[in-house]
C-alpha atoms as a PDB file:
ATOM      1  CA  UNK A   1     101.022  57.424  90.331  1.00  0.00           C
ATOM      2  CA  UNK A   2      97.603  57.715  89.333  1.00  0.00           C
ATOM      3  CA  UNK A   3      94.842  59.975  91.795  1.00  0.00           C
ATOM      4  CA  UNK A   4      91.653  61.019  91.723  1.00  0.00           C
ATOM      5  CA  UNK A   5      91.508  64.768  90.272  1.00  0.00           C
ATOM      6  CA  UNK A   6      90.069  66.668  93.102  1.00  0.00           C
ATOM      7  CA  UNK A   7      92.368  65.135  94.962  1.00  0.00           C
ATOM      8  CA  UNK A   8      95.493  66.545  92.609  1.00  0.00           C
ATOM      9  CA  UNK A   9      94.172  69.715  92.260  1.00  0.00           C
ATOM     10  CA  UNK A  10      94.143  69.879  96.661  1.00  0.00           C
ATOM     11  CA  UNK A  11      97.975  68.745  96.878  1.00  0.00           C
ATOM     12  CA  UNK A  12      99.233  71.072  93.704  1.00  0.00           C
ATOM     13  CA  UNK A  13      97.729  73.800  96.020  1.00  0.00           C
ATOM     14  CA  UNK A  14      94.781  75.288  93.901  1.00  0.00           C
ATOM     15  CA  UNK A  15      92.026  74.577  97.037  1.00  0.00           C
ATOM     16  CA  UNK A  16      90.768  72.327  99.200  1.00  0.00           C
ATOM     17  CA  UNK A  17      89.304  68.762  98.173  1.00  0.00           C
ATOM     18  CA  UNK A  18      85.714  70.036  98.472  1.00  0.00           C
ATOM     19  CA  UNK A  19      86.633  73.616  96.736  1.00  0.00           C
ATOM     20  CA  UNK A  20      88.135  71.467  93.778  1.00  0.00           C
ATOM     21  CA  UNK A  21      85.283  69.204  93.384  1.00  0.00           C
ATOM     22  CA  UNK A  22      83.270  72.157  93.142  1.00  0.00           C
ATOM     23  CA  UNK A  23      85.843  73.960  90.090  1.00  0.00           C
ATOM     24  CA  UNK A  24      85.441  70.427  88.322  1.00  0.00           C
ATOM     25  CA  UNK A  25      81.490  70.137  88.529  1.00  0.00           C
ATOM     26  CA  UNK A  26      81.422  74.117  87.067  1.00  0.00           C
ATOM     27  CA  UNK A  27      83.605  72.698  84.419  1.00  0.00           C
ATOM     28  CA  UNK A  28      86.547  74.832  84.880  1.00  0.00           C
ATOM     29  CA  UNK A  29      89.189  71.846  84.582  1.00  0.00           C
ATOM     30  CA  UNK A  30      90.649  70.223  81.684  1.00  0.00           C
ATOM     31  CA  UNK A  31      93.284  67.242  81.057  1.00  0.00           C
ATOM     32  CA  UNK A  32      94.905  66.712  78.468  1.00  0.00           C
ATOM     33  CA  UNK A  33      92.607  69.483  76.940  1.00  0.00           C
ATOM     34  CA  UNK A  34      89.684  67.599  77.657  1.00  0.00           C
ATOM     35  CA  UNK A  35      87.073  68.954  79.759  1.00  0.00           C
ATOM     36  CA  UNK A  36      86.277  66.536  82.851  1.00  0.00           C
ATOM     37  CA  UNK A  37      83.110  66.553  85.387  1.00  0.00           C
ATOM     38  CA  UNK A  38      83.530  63.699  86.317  1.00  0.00           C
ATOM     39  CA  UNK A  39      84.289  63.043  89.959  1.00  0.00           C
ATOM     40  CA  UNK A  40      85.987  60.219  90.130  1.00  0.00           C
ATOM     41  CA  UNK A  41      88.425  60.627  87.083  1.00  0.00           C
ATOM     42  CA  UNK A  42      91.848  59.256  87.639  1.00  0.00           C
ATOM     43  CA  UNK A  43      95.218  61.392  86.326  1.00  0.00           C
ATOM     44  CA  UNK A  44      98.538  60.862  86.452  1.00  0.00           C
ATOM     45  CA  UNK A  45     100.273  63.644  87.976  1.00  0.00           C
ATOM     46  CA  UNK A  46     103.825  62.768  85.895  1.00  0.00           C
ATOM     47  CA  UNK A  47     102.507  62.648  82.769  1.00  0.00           C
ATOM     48  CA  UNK A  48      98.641  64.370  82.765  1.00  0.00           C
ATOM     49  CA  UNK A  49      98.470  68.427  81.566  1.00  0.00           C
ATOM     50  CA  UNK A  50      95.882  69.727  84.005  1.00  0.00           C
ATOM     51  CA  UNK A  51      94.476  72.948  83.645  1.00  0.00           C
ATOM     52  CA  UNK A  52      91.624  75.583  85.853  1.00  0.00           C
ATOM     53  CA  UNK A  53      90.246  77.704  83.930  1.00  0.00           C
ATOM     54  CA  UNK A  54      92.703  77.512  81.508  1.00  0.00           C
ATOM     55  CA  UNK A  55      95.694  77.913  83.559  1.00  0.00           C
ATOM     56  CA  UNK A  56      97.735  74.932  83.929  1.00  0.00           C
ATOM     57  CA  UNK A  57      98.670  73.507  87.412  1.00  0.00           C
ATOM     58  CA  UNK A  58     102.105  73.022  88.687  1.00  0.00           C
ATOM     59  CA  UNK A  59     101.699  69.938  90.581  1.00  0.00           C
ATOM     60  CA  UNK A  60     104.968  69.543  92.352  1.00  0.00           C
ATOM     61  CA  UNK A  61     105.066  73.364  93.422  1.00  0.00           C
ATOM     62  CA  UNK A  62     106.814  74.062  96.705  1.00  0.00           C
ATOM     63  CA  UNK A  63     104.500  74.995  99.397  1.00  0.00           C
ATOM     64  CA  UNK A  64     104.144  78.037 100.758  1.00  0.00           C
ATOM     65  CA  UNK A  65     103.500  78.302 105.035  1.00  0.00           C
ATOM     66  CA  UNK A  66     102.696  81.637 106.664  1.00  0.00           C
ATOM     67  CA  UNK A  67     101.394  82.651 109.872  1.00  0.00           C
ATOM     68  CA  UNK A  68      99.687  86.122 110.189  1.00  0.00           C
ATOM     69  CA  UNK A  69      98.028  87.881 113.436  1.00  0.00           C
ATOM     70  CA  UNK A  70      95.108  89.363 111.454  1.00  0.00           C
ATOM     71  CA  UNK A  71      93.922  92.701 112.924  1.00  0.00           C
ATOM     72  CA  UNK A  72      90.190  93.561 113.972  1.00  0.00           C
ATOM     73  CA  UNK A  73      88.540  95.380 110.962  1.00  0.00           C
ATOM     74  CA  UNK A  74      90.303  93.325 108.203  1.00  0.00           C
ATOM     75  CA  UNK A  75      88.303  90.574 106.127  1.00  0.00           C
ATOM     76  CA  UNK A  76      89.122  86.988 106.169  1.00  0.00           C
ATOM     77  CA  UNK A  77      90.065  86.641 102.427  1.00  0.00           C
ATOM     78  CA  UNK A  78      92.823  87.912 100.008  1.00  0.00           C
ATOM     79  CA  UNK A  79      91.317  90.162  97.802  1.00  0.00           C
ATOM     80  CA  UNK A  80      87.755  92.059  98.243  1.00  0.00           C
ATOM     81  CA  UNK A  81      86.320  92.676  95.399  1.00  0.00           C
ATOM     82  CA  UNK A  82      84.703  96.492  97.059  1.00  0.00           C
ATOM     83  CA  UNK A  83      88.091  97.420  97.743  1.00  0.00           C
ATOM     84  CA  UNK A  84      87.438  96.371 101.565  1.00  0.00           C
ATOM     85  CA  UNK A  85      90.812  95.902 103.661  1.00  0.00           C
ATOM     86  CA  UNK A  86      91.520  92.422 103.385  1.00  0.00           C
ATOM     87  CA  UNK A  87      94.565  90.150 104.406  1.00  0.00           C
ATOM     88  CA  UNK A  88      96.635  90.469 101.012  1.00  0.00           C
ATOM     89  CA  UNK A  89      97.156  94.231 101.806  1.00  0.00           C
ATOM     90  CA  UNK A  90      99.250  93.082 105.253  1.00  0.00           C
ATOM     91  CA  UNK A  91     101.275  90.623 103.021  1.00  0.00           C
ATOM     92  CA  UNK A  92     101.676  92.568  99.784  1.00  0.00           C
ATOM     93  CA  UNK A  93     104.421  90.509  98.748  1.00  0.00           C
ATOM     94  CA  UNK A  94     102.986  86.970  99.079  1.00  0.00           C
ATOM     95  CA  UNK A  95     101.418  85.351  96.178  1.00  0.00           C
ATOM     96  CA  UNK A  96      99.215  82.141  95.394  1.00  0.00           C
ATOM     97  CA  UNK A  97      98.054  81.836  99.224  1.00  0.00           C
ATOM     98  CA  UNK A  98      94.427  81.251 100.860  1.00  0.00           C
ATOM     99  CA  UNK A  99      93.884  81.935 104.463  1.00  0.00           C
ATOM    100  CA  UNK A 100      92.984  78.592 106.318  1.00  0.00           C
ATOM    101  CA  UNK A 101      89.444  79.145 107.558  1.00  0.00           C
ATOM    102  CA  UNK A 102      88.412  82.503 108.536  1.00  0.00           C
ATOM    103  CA  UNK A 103      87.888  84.915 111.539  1.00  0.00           C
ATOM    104  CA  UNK A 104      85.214  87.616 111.334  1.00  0.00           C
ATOM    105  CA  UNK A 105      85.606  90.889 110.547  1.00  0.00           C
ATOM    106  CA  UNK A 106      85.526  92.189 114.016  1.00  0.00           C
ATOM    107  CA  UNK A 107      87.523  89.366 115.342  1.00  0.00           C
ATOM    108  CA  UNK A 108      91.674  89.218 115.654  1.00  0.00           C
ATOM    109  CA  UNK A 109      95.032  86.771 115.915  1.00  0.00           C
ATOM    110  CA  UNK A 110      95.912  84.024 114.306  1.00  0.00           C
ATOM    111  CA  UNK A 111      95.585  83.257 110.731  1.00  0.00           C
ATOM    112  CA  UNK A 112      97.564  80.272 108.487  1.00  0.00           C
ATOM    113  CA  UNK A 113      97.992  81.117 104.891  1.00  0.00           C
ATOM    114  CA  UNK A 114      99.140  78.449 102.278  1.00  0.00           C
ATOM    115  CA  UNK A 115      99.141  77.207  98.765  1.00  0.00           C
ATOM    116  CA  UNK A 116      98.858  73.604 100.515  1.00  0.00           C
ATOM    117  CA  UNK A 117      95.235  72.171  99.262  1.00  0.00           C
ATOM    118  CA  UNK A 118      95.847  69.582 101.372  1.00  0.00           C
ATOM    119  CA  UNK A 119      96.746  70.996 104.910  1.00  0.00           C
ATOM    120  CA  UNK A 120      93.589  73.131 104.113  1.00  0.00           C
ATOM    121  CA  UNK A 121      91.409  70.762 104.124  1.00  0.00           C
ATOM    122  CA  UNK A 122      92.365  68.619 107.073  1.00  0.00           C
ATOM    123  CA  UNK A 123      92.757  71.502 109.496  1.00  0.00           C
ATOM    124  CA  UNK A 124      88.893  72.861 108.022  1.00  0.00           C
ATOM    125  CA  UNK A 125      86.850  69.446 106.872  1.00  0.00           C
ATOM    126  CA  UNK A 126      84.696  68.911 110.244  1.00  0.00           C
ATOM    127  CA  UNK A 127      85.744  65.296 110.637  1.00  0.00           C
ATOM    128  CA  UNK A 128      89.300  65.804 111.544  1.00  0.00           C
ATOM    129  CA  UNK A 129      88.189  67.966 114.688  1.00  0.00           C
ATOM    130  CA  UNK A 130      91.769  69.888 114.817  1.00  0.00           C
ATOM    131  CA  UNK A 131      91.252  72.397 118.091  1.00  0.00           C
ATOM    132  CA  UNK A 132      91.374  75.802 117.891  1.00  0.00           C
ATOM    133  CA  UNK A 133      92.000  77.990 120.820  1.00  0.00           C
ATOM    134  CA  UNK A 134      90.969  81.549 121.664  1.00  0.00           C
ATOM    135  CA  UNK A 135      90.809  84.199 124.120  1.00  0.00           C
ATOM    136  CA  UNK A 136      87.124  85.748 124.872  1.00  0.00           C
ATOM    137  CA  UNK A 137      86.878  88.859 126.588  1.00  0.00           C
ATOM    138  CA  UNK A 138      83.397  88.961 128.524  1.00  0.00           C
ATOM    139  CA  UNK A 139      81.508  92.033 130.107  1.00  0.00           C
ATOM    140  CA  UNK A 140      81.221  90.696 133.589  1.00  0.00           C
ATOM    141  CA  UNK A 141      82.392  87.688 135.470  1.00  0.00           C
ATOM    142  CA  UNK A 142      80.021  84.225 133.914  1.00  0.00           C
ATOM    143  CA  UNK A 143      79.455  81.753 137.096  1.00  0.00           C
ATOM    144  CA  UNK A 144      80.203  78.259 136.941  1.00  0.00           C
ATOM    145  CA  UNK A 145      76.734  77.105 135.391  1.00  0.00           C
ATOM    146  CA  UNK A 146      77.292  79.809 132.523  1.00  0.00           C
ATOM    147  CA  UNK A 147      80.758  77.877 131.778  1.00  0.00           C
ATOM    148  CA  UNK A 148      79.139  74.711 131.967  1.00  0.00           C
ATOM    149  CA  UNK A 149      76.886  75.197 129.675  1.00  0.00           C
ATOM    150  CA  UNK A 150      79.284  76.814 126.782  1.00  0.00           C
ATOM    151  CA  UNK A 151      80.993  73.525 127.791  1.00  0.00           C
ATOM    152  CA  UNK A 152      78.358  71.124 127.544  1.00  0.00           C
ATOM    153  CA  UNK A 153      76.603  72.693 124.030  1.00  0.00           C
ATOM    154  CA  UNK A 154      74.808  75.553 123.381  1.00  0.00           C
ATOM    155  CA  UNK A 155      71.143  74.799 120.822  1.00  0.00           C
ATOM    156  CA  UNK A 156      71.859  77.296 117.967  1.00  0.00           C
ATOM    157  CA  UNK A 157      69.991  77.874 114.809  1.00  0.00           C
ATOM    158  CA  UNK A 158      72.032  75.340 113.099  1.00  0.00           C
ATOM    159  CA  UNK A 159      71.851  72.780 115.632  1.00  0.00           C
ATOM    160  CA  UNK A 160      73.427  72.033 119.251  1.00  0.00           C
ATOM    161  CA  UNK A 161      77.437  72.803 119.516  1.00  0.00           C
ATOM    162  CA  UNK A 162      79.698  70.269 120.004  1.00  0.00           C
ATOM    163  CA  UNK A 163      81.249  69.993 123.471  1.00  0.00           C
ATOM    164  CA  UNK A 164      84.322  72.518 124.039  1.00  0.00           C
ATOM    165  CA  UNK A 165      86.513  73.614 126.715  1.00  0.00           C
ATOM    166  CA  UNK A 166      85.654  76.922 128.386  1.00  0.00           C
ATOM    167  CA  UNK A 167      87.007  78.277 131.298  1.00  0.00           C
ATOM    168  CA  UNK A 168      88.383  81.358 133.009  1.00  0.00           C
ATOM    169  CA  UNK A 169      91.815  82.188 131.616  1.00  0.00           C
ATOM    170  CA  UNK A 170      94.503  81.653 133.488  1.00  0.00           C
ATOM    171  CA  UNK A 171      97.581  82.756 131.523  1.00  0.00           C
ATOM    172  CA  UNK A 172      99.729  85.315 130.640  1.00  0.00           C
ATOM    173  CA  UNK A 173      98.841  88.215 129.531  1.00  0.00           C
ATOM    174  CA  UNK A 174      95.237  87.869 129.763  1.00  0.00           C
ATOM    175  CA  UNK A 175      95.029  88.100 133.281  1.00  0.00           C
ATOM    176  CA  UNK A 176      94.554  89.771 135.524  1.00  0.00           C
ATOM    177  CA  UNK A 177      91.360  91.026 133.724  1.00  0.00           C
ATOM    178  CA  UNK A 178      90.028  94.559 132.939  1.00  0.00           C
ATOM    179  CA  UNK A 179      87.580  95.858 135.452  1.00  0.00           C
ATOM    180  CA  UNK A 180      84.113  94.362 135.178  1.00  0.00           C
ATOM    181  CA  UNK A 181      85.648  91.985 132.580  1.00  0.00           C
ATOM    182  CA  UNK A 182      86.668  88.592 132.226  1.00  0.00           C
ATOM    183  CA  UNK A 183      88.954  86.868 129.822  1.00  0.00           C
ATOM    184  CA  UNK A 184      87.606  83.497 129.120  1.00  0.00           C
ATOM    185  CA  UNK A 185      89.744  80.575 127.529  1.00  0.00           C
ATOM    186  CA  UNK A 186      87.709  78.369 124.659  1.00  0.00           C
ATOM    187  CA  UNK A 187      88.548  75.283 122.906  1.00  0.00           C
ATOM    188  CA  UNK A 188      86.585  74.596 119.602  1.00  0.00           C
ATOM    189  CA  UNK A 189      86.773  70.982 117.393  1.00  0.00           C
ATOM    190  CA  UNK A 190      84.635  72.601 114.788  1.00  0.00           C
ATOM    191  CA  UNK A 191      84.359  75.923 113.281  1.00  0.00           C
ATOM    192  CA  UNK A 192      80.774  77.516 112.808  1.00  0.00           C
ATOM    193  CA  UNK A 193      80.548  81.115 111.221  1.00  0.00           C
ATOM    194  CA  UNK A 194      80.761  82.971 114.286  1.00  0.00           C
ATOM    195  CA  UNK A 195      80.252  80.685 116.730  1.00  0.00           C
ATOM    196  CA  UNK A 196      81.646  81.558 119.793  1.00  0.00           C
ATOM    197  CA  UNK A 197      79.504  85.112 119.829  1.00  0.00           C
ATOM    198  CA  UNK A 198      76.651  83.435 119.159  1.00  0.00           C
ATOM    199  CA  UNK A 199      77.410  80.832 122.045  1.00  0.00           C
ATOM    200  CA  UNK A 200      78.042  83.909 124.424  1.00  0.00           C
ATOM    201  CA  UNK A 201      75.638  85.872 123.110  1.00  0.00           C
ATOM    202  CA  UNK A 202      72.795  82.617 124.303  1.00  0.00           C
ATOM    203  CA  UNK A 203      73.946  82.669 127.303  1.00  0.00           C
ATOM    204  CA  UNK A 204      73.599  86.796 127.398  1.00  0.00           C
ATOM    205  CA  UNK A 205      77.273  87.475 127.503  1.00  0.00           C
ATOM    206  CA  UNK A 206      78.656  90.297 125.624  1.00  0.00           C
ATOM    207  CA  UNK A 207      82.046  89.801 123.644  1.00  0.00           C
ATOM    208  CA  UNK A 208      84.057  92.591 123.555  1.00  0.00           C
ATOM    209  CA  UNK A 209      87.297  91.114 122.546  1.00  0.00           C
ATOM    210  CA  UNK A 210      87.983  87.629 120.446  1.00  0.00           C
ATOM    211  CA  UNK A 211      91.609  86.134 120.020  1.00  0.00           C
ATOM    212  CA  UNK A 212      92.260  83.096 117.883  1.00  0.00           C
ATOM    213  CA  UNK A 213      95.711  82.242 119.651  1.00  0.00           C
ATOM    214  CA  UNK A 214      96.004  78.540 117.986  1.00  0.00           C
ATOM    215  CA  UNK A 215      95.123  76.388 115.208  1.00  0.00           C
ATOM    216  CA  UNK A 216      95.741  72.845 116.145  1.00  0.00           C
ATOM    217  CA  UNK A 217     100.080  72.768 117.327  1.00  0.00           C
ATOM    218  CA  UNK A 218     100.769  76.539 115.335  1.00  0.00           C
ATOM    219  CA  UNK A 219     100.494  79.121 117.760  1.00  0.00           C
ATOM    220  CA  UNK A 220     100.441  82.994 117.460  1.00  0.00           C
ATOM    221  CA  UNK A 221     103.487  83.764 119.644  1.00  0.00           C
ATOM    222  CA  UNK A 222     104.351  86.678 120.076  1.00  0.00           C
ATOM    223  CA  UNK A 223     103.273  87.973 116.753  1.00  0.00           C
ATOM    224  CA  UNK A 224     101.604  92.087 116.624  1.00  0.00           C
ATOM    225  CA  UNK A 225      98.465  92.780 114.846  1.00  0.00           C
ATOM    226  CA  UNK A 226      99.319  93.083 111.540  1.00  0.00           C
ATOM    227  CA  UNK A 227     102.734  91.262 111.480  1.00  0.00           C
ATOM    228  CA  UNK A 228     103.415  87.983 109.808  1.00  0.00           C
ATOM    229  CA  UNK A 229     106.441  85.792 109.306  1.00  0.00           C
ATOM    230  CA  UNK A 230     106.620  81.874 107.390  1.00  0.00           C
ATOM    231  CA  UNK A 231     106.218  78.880 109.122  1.00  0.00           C
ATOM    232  CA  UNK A 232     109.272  77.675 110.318  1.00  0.00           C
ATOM    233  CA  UNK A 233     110.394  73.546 108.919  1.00  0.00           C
ATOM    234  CA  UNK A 234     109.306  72.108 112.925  1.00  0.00           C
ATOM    235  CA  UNK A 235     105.974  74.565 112.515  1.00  0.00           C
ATOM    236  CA  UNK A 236     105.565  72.846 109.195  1.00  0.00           C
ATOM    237  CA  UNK A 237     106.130  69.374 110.803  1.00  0.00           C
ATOM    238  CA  UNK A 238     104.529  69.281 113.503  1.00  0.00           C
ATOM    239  CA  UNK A 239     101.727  70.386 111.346  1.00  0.00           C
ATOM    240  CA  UNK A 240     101.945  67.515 108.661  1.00  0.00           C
ATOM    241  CA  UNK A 241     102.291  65.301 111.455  1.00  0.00           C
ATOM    242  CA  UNK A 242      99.526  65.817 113.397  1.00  0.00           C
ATOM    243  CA  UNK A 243      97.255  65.908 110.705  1.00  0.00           C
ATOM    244  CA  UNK A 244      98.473  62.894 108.869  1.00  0.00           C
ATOM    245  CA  UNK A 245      99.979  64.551 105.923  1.00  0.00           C
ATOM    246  CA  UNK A 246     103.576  62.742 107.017  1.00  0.00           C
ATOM    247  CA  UNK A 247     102.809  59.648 106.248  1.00  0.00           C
ATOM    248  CA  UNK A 248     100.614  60.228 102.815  1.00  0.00           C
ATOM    249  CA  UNK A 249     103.491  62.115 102.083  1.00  0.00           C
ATOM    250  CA  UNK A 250     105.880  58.991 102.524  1.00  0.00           C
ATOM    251  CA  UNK A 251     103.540  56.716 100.537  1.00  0.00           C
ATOM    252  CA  UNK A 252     103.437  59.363  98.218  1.00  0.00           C
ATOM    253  CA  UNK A 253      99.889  60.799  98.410  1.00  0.00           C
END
């Protein structure tokens, strides 16, 4: 079955549809042996060599699912090139995987890691508004028109923030709350570098604590810092399903 090549090069697992349009306009892909640029080249995944940066592509790969609570003080990416903790020292023995979006550096919980372009970019692209869901530890107890307006949007330098749900938490085990401190439950449809201290920090709240407990159905559990485990087949199911991967999938993509 013939596809588009960015879109190949996001199901065999190499990155995201955007991340692989980006590897064929630097002319780092070849078919056949041919370079290609061009975006809207058709291959035929049966029959087609492909090849990035002149490593060929195993298109029909099996995926690879992991879920990993990602500790404060650890960087959001595989491999750091200044020899900078990173998430590929906590899972030494997993290869070919990306982390699914990022947390920052002083930020914790949950992170997905896969080989599976195409989960990536339906749970990151902005248009499929997946939520995410965290746990905000404030200095001080934010009022009711504080929480409003976290809810309602927050003007940032790059623009207002789309509405979200913010309240006080109200579950297990983030209450009761430390002294002079309140745990605050958000839920985000997009996913601005640091946004949620820079929405706390406009309406002069102090973060002390962040904790990414969910991306869209996959939840952290009862996962440590540090500690990671695959996805199991319903994690992976749920997953496909809710983002719409089941039924491309079935029609075969």
């Amino acid at each position: 079955m013939a596809m588009r090549l960015q879109k190949a090069l996001a199901h065999a697992g190499v990155a995201s549809r955007r991340a692989s349009e980006k590897l064929i306009q630097q002319g780092r892909v070849r078919v056949n042996g041919q370079l290609v640029t061009e975006m809207g080249f058709q291959v035929d995944p049966e029959s087609d060599r492909i090849e990035v940066d002149g490593r060929p592509v195993r298109l029909e790969a099996k995926r690879q699912y992991y879920k990993l609570y990602k500790p404060t003080e650890v960087l959001s990416v595989m491999r750091d090139r200044r020899g900078r903790r990173s998430l590929g020292d906590l899972v030494p023995n997993v290869e070919g995987v990306h982390p699914v979006g990022r947390l920052d550096l002083h930020s914790e919980g949950l992170i997905l890691l896969t080989d599976d372009g195409a989960l990536t970019d339906r749970l990151t692209h902005p248009r499929y508004r997946h939520p995410k869901e965290y746990r905000v530890l404030v200095k001080g107890t934010p009022g009711a028109a504080v929480l409003r307006r976290l809810r309602e949007g927050i003007e940032l330098e790059d623009g207002v923030t789309s509405p979200a749900e913010v309240a006080r938490a109200t579950d297990e085990p983030w209450v009761p709350s430390p002294r002079g401190r309140t745990w605050l439950r958000f839920v985000l449809h997009e996913g601005r570098k640091r946004q949620i201290r820079r929405m706390c920090q406009a309406v002069e709240l102090k973060v002390e604590r962040l904790v990414r407990i969910q991306i869209a159905s996959l939840e952290l559990g009862d996962l440590e810092p540090g500690a990671y485990r695959p996805l199991t087949r319903g994690e992976v199911g749920r997953l496909m399903r809710e983002t719409g991967l089941a039924d491309a999938n079935a029609k075969g993509r």
